[in-house]
N, C-alpha and C. Protein backbone atom coordinates (compact mmCIF):
# COMPACT_ATOMS: atom_id res chain seq x y z
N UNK A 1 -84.06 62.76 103.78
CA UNK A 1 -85.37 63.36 103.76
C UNK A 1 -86.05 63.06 105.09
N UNK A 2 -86.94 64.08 105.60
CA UNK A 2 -87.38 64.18 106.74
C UNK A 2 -88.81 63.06 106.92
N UNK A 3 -89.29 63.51 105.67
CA UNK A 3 -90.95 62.84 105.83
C UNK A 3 -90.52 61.36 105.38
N UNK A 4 -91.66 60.75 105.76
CA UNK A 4 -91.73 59.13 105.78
C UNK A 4 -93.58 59.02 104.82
N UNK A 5 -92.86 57.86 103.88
CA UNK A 5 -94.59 57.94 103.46
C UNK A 5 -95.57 57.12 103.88
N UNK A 6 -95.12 56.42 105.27
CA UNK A 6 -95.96 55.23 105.87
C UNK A 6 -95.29 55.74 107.39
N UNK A 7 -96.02 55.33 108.51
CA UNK A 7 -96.07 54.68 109.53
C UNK A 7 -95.53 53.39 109.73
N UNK A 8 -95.53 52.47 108.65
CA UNK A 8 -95.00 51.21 108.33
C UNK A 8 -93.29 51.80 108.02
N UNK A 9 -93.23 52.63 107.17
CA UNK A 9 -91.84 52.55 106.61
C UNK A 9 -91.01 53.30 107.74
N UNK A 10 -91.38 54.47 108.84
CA UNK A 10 -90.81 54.62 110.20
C UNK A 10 -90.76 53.75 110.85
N UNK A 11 -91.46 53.09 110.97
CA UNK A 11 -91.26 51.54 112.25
C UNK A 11 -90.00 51.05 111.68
N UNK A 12 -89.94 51.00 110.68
CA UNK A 12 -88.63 50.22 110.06
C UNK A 12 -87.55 50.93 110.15
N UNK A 13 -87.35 51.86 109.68
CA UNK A 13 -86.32 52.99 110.04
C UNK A 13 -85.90 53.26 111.51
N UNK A 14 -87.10 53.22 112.23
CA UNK A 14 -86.33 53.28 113.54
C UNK A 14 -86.03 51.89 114.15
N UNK A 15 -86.42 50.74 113.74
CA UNK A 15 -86.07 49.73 113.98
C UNK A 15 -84.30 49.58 113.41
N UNK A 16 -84.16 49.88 112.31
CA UNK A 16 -82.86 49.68 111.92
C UNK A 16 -81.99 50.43 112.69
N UNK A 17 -82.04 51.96 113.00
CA UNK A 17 -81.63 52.42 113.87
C UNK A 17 -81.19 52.36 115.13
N UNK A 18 -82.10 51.71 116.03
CA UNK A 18 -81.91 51.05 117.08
C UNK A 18 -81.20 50.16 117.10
N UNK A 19 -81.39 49.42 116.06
CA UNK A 19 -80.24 48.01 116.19
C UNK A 19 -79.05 48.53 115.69
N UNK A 20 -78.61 49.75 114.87
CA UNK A 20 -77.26 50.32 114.84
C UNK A 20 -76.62 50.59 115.95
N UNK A 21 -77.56 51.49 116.85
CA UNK A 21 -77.01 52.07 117.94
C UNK A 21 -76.54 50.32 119.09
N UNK A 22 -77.30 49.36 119.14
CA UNK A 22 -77.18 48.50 120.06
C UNK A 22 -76.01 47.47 119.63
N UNK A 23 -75.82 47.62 117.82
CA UNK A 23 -74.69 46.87 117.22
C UNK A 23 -73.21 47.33 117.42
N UNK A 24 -73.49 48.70 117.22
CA UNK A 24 -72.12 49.15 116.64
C UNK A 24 -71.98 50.82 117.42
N UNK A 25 -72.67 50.46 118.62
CA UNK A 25 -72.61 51.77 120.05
C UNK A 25 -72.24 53.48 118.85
N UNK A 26 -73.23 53.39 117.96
CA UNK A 26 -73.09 54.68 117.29
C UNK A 26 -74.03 54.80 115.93
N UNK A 27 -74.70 56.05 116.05
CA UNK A 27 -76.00 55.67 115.05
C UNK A 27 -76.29 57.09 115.08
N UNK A 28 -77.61 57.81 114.23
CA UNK A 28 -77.90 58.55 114.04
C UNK A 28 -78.87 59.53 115.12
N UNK A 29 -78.70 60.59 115.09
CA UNK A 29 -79.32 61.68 116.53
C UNK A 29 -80.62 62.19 116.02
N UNK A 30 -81.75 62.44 116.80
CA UNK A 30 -82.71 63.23 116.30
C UNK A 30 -82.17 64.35 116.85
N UNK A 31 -82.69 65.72 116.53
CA UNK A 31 -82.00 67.21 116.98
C UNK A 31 -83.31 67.59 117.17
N UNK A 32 -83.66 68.14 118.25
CA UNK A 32 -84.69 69.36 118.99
C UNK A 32 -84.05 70.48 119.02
N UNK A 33 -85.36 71.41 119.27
CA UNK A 33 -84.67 72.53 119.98
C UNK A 33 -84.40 72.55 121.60
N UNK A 34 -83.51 72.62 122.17
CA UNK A 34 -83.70 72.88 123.43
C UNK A 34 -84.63 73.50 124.31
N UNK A 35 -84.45 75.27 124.09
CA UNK A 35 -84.99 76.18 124.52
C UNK A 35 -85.82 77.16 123.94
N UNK A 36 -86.34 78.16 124.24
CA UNK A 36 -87.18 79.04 123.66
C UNK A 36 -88.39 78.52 123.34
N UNK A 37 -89.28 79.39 122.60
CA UNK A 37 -90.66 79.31 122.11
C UNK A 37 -90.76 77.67 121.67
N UNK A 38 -89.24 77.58 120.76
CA UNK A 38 -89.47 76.05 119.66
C UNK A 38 -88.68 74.96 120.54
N UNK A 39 -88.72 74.94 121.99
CA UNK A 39 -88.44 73.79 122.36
C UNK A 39 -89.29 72.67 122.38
N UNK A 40 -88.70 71.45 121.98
CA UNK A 40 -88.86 70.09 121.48
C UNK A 40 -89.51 70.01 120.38
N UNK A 41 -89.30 71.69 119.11
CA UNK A 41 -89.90 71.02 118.11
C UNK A 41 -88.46 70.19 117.10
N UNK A 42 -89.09 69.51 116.04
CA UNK A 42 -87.47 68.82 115.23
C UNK A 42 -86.75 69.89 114.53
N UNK A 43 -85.50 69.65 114.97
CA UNK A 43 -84.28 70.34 113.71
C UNK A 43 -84.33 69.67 112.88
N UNK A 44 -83.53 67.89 112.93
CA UNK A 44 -83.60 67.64 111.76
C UNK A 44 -82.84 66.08 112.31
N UNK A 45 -82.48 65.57 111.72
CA UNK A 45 -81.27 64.34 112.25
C UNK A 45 -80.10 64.26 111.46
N UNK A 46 -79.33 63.53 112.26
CA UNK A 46 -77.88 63.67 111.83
C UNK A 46 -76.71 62.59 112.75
N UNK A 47 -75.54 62.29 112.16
CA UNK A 47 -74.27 61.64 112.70
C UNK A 47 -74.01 61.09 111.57
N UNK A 48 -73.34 59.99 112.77
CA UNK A 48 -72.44 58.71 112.05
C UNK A 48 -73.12 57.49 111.95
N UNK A 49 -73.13 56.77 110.60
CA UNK A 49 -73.92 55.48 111.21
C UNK A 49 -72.51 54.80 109.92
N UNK A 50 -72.40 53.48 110.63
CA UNK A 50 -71.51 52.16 109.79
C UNK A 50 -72.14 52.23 108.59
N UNK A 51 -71.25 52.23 107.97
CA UNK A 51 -72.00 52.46 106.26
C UNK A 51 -70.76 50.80 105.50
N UNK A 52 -71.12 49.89 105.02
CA UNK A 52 -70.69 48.87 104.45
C UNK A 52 -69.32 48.24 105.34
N UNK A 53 -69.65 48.39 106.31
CA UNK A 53 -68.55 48.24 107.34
C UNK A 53 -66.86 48.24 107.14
N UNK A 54 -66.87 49.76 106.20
CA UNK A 54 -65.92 50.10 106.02
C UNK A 54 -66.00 51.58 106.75
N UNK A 55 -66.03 51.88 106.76
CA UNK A 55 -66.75 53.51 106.96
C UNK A 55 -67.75 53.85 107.70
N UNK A 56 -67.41 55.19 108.44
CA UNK A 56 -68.76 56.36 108.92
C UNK A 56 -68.77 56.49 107.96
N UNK A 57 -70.69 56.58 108.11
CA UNK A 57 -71.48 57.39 106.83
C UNK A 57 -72.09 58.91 108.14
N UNK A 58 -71.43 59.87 107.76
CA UNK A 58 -71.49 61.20 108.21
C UNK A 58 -72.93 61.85 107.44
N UNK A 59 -73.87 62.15 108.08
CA UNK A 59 -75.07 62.62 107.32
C UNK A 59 -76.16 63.11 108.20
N UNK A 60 -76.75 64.37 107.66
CA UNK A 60 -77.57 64.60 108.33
C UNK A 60 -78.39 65.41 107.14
N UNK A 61 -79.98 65.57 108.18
CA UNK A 61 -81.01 66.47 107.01
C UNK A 61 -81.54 67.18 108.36
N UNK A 62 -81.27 68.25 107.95
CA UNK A 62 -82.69 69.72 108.28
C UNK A 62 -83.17 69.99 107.88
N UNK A 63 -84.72 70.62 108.80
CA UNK A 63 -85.87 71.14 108.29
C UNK A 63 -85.51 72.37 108.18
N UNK A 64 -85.71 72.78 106.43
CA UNK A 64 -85.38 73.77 105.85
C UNK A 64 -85.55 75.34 106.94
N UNK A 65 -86.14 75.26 107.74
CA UNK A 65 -86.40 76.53 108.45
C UNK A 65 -85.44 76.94 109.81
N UNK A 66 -84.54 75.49 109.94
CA UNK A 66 -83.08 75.52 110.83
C UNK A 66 -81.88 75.18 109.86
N UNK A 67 -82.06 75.60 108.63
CA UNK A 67 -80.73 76.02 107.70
C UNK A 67 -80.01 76.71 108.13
N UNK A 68 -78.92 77.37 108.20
CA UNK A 68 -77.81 78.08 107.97
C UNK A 68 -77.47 78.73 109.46
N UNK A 69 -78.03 77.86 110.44
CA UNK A 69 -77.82 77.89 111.88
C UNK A 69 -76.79 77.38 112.82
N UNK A 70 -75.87 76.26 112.05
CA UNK A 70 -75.27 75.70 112.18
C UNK A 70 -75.51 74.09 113.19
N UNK A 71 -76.54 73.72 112.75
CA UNK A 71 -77.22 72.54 113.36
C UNK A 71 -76.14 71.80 112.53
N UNK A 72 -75.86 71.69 111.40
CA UNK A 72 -75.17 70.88 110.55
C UNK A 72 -73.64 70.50 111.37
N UNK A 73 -72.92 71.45 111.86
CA UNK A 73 -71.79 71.62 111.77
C UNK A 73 -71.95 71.02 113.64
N UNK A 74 -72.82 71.05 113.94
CA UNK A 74 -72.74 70.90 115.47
C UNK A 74 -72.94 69.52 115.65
N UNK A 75 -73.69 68.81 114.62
CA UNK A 75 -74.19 67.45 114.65
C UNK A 75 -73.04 66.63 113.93
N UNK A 76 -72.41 67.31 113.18
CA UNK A 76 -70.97 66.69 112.56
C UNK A 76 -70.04 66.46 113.41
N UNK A 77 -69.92 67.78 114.30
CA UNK A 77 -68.73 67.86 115.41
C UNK A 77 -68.81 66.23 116.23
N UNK A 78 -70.30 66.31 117.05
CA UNK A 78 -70.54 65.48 117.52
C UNK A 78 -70.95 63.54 117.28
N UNK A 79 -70.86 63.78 116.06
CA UNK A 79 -71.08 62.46 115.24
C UNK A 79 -69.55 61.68 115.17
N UNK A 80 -68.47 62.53 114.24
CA UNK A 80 -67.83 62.15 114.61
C UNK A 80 -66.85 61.98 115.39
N UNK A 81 -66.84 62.80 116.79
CA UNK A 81 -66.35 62.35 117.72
C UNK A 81 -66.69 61.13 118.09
N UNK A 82 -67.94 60.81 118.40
CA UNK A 82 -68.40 59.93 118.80
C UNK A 82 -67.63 58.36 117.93
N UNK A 83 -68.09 59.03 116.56
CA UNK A 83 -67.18 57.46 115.82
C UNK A 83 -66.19 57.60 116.05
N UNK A 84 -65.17 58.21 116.12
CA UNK A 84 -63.67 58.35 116.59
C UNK A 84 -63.26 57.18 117.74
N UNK A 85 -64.44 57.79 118.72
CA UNK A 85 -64.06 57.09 120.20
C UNK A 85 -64.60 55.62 119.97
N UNK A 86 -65.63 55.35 119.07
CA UNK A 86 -66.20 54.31 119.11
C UNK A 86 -64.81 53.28 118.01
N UNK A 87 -64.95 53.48 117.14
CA UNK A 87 -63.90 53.36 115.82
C UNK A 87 -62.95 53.91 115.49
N UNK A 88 -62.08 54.06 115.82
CA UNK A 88 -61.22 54.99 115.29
C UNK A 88 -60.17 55.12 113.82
N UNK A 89 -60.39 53.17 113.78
CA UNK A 89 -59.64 52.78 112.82
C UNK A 89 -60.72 52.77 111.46
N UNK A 90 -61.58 53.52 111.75
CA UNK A 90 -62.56 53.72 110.03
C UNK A 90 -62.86 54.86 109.79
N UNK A 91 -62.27 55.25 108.51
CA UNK A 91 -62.99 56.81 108.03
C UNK A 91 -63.97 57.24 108.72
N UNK A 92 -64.21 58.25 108.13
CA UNK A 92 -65.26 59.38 108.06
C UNK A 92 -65.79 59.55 106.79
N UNK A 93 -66.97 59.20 106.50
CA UNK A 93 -67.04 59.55 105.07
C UNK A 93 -68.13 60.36 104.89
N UNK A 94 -68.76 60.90 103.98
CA UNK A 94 -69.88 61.86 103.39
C UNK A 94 -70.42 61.70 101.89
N UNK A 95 -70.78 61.42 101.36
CA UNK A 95 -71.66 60.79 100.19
C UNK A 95 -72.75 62.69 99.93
N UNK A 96 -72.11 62.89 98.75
CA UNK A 96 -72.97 64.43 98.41
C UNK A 96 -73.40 64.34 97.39
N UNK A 97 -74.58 64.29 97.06
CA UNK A 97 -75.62 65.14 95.24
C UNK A 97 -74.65 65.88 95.01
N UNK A 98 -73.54 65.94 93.73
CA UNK A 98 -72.90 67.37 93.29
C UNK A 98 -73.80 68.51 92.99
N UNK A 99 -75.09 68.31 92.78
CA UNK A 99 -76.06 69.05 92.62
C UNK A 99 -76.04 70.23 94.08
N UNK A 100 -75.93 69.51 94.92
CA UNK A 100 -75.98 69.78 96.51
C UNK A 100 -74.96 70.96 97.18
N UNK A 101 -74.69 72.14 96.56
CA UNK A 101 -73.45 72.44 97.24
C UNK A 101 -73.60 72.86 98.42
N UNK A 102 -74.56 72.93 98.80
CA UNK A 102 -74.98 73.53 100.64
C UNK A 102 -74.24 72.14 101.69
N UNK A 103 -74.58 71.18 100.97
CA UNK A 103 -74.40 69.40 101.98
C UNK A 103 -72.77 69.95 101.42
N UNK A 104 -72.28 69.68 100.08
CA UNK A 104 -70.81 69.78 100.13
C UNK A 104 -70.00 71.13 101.04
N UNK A 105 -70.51 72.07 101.33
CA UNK A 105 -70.31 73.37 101.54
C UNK A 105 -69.99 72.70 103.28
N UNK A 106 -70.56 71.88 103.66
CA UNK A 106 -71.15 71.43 105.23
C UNK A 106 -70.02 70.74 105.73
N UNK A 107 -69.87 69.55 104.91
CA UNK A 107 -68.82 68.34 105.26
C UNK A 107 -67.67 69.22 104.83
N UNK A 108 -67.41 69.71 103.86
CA UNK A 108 -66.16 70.49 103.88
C UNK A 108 -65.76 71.56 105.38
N UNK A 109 -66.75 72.02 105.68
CA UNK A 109 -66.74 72.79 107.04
C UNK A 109 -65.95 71.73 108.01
N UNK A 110 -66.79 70.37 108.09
CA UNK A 110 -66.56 69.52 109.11
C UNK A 110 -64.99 69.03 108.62
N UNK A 111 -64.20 69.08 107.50
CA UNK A 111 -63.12 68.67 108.08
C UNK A 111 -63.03 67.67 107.07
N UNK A 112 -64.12 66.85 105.77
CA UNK A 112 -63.86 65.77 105.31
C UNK A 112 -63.22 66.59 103.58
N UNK A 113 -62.29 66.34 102.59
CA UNK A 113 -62.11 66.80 101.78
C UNK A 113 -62.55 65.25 100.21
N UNK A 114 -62.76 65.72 99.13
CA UNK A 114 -63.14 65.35 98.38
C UNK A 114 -62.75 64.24 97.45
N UNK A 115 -62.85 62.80 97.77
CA UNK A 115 -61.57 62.06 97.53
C UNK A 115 -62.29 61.40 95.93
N UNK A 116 -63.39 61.26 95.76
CA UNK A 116 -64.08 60.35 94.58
C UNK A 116 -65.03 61.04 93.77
N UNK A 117 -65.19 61.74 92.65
CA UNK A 117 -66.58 61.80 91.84
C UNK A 117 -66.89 60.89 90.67
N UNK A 118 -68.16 60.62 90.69
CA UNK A 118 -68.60 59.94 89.66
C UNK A 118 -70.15 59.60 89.30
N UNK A 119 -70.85 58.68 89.08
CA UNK A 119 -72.94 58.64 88.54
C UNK A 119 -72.88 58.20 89.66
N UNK A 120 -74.40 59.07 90.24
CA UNK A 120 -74.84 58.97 91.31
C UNK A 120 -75.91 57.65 90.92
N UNK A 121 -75.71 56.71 91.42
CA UNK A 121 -77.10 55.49 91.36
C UNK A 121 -78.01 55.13 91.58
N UNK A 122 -78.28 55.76 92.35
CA UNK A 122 -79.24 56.49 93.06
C UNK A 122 -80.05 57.67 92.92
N UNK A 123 -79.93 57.93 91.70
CA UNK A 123 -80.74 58.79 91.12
C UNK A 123 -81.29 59.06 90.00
N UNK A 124 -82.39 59.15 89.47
CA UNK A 124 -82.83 58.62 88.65
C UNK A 124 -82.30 59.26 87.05
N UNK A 125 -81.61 60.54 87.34
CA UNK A 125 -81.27 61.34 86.03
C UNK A 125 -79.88 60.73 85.98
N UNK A 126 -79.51 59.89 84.40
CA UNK A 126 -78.48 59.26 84.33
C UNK A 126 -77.13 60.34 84.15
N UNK A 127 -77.36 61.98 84.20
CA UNK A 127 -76.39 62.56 83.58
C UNK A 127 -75.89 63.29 85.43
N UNK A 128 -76.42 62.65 86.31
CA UNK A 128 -76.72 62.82 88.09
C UNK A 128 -74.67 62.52 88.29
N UNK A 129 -74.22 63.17 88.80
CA UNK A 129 -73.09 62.86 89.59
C UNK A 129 -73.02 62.80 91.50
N UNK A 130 -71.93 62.40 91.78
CA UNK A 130 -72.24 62.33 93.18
C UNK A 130 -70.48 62.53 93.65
N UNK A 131 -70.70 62.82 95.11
CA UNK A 131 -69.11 63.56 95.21
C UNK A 131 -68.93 62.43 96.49
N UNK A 132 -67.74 61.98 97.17
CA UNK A 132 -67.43 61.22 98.23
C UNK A 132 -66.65 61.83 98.84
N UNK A 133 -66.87 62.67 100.02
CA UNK A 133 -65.99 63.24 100.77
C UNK A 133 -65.57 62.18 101.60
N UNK A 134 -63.91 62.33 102.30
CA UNK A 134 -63.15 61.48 103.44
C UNK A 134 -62.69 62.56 104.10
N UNK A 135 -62.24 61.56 105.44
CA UNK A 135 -61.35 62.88 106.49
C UNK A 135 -59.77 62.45 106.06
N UNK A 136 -59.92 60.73 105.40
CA UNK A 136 -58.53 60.62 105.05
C UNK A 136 -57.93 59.92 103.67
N UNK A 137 -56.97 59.93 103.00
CA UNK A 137 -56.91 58.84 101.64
C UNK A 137 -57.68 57.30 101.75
N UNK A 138 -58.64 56.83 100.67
CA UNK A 138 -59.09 55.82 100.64
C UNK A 138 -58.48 54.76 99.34
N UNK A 139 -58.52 53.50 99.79
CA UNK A 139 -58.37 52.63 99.06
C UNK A 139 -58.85 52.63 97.57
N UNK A 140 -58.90 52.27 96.55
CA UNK A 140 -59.98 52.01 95.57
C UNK A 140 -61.01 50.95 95.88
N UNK A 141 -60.31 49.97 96.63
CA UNK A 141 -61.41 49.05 97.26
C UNK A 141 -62.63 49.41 98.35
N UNK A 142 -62.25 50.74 98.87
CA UNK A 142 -63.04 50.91 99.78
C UNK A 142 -63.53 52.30 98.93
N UNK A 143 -63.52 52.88 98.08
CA UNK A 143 -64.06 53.82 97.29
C UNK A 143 -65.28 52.96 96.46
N UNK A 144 -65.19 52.14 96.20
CA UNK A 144 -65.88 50.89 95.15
C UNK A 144 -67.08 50.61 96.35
N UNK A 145 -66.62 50.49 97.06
CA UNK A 145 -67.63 49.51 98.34
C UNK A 145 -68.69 50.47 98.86
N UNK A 146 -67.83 52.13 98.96
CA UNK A 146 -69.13 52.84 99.14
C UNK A 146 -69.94 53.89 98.07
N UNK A 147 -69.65 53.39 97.17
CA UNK A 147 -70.13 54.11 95.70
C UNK A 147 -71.02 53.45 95.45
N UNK A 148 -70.75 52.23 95.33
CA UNK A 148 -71.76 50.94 94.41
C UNK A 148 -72.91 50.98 94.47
């Protein structure tokens, strides 16, 4: 989600951020527009960030009005390249709402296929599922580690 409901709770977010990028040389992108009328307003953000230090966590959100532009697929390309070069020896992973088929519709574009479903925990409707895309076969131990 794009909005923040504090000033307090962005300071923190980009604080964590920063220290991703300075920990583990790979973290999440803000997206502008370049050019035209809407340059430097937000697309949306997106990449790779270390997710339980097993895994890229592959993820991004757009502002609904740069949907189906392919901001998604461009910020994927570039996310995980980036973890590739940075990591190479850790997945790719993607964490989807089954509710979500636009986000599953996305990471499937990018290349990750569908290795885990099961209750999303993260959400407050207990009958909620959630899908775990990989780029490659995962452990059960490392399926467990990023479900939980």
């Amino acid at each position: 989600m794009l909005a923040h409901p504090s000033i307090t709770h962005t300071r923190t977010v980009l604080q964590r951020r920063i220290a991703e990028w300075r920990q583990h040389g790979q973290g999440l992108w803000v997206l502008r527009h370049l050019l035209g009328p809407s340059a430097g307003e937000l697309v949306g953000i997106g990449g790779c960030s270390l997710y339980a230090n097993t895994a890229w966590n592959l993820s991004f959100s757009m502002r609904p009005q740069n949907w189906g532009r392919g901001y998604a697929q461009e910020i994927a390309a570039a996310g995980m390249a980036r973890a590739q070069a940075v990591r190479p020896d850790l997945p790719i992973m993607a964490v989807v709402a089954a509710r979500n088929a636009r986000s599953s519709r996305a990471v499937e574009r990018a290349g990750l296929h569908q290795v885990w479903q099961g209750p999303d925990n993260h959400d407050p409707d207990p009958t909620a599922t959630m899908l775990l895309y990989a780029d490659r076969s995962l452990s059960d131990g490392q399926i467990h580690a990023l479900t939980r």
